[in-house]
C-alpha atoms as a PDB file:
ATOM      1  CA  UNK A   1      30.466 -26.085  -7.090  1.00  0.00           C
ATOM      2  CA  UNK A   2      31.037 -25.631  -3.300  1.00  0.00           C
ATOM      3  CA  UNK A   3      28.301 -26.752  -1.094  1.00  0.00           C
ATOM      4  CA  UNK A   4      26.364 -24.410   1.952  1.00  0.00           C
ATOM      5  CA  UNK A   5      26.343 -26.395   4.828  1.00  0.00           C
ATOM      6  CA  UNK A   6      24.038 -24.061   6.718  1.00  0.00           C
ATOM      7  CA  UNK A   7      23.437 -19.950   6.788  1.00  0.00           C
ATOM      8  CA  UNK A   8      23.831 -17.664   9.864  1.00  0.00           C
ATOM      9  CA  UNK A   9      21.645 -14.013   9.542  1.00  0.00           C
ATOM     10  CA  UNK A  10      23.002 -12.126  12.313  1.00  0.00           C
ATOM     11  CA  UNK A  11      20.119 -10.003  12.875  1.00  0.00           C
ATOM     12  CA  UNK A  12      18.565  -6.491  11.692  1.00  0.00           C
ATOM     13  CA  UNK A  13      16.461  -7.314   9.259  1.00  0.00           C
ATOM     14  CA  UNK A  14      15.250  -3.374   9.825  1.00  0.00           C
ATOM     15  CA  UNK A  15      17.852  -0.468   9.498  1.00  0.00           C
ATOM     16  CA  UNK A  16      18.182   1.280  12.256  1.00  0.00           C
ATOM     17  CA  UNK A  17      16.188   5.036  12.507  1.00  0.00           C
ATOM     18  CA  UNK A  18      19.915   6.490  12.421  1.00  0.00           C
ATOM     19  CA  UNK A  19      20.674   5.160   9.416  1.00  0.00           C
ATOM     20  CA  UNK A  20      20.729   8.409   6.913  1.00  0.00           C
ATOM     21  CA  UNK A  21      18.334   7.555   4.132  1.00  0.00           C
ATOM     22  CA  UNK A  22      17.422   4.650   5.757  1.00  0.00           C
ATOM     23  CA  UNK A  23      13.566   3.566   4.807  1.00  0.00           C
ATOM     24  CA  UNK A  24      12.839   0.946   7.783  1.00  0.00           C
ATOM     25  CA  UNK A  25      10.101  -1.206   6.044  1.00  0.00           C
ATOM     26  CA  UNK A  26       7.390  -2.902   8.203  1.00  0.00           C
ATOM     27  CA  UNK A  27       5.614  -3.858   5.161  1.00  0.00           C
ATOM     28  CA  UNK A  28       6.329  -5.124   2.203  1.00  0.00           C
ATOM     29  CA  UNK A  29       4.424  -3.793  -0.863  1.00  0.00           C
ATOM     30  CA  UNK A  30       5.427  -6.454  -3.176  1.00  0.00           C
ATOM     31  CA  UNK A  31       4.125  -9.278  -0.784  1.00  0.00           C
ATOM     32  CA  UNK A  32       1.496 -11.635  -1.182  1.00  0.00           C
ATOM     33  CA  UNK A  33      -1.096 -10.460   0.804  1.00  0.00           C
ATOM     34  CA  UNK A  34       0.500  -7.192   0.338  1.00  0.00           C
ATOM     35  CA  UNK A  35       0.163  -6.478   4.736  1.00  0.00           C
ATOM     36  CA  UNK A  36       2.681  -9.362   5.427  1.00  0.00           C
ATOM     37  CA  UNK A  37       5.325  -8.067   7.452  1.00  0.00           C
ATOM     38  CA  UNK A  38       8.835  -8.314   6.921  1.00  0.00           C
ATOM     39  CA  UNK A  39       9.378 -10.878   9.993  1.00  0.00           C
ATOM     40  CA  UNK A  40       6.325 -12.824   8.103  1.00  0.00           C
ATOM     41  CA  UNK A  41       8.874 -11.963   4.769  1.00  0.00           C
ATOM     42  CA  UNK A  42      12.063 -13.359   6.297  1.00  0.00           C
ATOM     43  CA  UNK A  43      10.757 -16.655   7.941  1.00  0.00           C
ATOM     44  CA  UNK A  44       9.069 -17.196   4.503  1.00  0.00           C
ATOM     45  CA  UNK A  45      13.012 -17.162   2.521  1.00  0.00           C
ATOM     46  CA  UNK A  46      14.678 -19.110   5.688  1.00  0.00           C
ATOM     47  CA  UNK A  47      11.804 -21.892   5.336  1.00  0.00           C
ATOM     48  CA  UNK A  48      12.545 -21.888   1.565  1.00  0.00           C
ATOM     49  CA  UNK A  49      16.308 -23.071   2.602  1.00  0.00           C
ATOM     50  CA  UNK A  50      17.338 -26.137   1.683  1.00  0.00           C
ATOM     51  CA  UNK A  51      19.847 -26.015   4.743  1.00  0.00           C
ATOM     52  CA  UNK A  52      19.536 -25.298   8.120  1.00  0.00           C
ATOM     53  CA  UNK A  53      19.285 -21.530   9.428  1.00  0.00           C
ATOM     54  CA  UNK A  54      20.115 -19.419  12.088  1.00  0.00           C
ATOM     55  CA  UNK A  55      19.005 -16.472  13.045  1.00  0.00           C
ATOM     56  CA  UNK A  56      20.027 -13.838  16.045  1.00  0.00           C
ATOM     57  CA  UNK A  57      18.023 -10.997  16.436  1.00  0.00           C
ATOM     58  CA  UNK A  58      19.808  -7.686  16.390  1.00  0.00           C
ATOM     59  CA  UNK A  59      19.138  -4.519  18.179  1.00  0.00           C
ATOM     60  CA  UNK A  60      16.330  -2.597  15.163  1.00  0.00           C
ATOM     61  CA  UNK A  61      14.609  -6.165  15.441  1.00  0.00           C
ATOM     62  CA  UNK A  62      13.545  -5.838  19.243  1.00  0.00           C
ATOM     63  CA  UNK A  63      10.216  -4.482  19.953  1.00  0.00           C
ATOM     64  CA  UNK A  64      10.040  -1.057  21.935  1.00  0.00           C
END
């Protein structure tokens, strides 16, 4: 079995408003408490890595 030596997540975690059919969560329902976001979501499964992480934000993760 091959071994990860690290991940790389190169950013939008959100789909883009352009995206047809796109449903750009800022929420997740299924959460514990259920008003965690999904940036709250996401550093949650990167801690749970057993190897490092890397993350680049990409252009739906900016802030307006």
């Amino acid at each position: 079995m091959a071994e990860v030596a690290f991940s790389v997540q190169d950013g939008d975690l959100k789909a883009g408003r352009g995206t047809p059919g796109s449903a750009t969560p800022t929420t997740c329902a299924t959460a514990t408490p259920p008003a965690l976001d999904i940036y709250t979501q996401a550093l949650g499964y990167f801690n749970s890595l057993k190897e490092p992480a890397i993350f680049t934000p990409g252009d739906n993760d900016l802030m307006p």
